[in-house]
C-alpha atoms as a PDB file:
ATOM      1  CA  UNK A   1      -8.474  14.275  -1.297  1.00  0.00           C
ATOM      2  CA  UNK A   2      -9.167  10.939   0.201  1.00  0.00           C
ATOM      3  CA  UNK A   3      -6.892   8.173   1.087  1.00  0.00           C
ATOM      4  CA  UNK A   4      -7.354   4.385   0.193  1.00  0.00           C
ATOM      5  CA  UNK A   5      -6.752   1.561   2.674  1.00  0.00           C
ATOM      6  CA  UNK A   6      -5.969  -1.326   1.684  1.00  0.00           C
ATOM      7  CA  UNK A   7      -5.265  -4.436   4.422  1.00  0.00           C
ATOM      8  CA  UNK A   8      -3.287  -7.199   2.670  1.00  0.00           C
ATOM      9  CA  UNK A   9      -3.509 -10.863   4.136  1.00  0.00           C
ATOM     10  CA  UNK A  10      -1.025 -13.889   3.583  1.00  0.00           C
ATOM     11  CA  UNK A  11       2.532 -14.211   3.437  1.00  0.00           C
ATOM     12  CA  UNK A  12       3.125 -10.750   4.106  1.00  0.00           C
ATOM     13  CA  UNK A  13       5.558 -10.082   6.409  1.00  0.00           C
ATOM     14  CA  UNK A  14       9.324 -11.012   6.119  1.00  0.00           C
ATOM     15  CA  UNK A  15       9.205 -11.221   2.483  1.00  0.00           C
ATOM     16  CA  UNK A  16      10.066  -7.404   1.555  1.00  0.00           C
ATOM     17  CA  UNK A  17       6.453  -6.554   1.042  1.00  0.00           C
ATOM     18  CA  UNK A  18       6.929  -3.104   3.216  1.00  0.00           C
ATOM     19  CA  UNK A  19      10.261  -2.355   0.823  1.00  0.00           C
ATOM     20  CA  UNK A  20       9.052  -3.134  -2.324  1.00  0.00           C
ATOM     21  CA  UNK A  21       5.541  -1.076  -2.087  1.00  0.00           C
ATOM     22  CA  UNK A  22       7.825   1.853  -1.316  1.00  0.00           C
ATOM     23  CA  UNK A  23      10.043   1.297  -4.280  1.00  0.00           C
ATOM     24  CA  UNK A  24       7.000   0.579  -6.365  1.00  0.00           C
ATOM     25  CA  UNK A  25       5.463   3.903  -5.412  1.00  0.00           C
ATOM     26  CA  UNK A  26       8.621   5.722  -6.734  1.00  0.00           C
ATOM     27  CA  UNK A  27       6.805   5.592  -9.894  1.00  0.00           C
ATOM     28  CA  UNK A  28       3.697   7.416  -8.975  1.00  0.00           C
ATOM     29  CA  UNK A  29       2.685  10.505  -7.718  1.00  0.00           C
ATOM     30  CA  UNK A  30       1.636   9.714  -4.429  1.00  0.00           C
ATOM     31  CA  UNK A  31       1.954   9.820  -0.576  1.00  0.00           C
ATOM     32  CA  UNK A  32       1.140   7.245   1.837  1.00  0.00           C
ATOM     33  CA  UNK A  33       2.457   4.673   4.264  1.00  0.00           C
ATOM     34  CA  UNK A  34       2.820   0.555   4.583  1.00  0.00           C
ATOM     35  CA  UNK A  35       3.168  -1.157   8.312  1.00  0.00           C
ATOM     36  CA  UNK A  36       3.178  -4.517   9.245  1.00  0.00           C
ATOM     37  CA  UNK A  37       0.644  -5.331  11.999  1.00  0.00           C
ATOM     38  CA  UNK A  38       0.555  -7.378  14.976  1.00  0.00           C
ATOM     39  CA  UNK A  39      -1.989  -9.621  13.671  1.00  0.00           C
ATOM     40  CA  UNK A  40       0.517 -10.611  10.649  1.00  0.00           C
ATOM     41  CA  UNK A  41      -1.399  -8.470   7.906  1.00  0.00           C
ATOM     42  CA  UNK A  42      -0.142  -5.127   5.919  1.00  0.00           C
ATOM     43  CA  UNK A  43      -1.933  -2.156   5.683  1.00  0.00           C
ATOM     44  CA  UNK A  44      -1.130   0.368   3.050  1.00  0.00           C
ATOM     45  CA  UNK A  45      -2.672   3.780   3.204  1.00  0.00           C
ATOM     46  CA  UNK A  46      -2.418   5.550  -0.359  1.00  0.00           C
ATOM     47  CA  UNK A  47      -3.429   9.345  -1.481  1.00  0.00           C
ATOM     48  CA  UNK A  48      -3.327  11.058  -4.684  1.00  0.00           C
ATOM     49  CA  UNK A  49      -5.310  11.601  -7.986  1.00  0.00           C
ATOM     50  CA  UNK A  50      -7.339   8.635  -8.713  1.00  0.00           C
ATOM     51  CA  UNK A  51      -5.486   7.276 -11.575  1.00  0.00           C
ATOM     52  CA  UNK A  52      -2.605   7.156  -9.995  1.00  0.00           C
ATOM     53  CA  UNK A  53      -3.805   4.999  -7.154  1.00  0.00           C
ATOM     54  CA  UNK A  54      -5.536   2.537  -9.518  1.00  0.00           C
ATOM     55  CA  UNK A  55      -2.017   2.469 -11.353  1.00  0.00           C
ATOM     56  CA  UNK A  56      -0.156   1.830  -8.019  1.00  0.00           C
ATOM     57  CA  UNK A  57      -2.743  -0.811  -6.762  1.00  0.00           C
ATOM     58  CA  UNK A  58      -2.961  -2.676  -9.772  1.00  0.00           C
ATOM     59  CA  UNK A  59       1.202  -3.123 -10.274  1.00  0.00           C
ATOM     60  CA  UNK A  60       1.079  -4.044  -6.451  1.00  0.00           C
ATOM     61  CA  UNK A  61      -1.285  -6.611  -7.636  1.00  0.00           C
ATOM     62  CA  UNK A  62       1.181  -7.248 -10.969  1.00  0.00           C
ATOM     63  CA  UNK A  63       4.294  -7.357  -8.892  1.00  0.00           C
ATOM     64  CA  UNK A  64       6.032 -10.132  -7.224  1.00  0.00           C
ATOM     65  CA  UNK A  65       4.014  -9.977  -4.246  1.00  0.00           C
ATOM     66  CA  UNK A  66       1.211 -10.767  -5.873  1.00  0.00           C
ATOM     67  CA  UNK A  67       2.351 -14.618  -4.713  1.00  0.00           C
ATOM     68  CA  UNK A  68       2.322 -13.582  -1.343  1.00  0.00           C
ATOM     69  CA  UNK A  69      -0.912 -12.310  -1.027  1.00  0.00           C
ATOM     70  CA  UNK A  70      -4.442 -14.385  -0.309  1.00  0.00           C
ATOM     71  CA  UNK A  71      -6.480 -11.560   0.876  1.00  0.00           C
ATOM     72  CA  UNK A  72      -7.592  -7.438   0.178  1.00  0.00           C
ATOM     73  CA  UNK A  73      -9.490  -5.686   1.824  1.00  0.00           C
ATOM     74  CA  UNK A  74     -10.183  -2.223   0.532  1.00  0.00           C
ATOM     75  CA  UNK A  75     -11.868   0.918   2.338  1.00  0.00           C
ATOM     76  CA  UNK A  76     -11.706   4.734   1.797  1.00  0.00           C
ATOM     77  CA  UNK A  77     -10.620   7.206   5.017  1.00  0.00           C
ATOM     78  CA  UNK A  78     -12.190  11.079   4.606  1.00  0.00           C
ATOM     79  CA  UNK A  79      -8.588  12.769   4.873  1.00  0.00           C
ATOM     80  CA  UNK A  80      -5.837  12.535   2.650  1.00  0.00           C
ATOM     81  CA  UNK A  81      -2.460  11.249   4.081  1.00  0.00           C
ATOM     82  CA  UNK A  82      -1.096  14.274   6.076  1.00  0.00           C
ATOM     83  CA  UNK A  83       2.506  14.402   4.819  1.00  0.00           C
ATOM     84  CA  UNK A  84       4.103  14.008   1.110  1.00  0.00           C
ATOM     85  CA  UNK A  85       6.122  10.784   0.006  1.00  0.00           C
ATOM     86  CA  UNK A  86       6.063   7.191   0.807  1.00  0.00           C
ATOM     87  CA  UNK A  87       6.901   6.353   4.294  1.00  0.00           C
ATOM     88  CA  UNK A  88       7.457   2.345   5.486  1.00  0.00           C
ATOM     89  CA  UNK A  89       6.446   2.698   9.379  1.00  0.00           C
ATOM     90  CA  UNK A  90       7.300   0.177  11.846  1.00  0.00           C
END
């Protein structure tokens, strides 16, 4: 299984973006992570069956945060996320 990676650009940070991509990805059946980085972007890393990911992606792209958001940039890593559930990382 691969995992997507998607860097988000904007008003990202201190808005709840990190909390509410976790809360969104209760829905799904998925595993993955969202940090903030230094450079004021998010990046979301997202594995599970394909659907699922386009489901997840496109009601982060639905949600409120959709506002918030100017940029995505999308790529694909080999592995799959090496642990189950939705962490928010620091």
């Amino acid at each position: 299984m691969k995992t997507t990676r998607v860097f988000y650009e904007g008003r990202v940070q201190g808005v709840g973006f990190r909390w509410t991509t976790r809360r969104v990805a209760q829905g799904y059946d998925v595993s993955g992570l969202v940090r903030n980085l230094p450079d004021g972007r998010v990046e979301l890393q997202l594995s599970g069956d394909p659907e699922e990911v386009r489901g997840f992606l496109s009601e982060i792209r639905e949600s409120a945060l959709a506002g918030h958001i100017t940029a995505e940039h999308t790529d694909t890593l080999e592995l799959a996320t090496p642990h189950r559930g939705f962490l928010i990382v620091p």
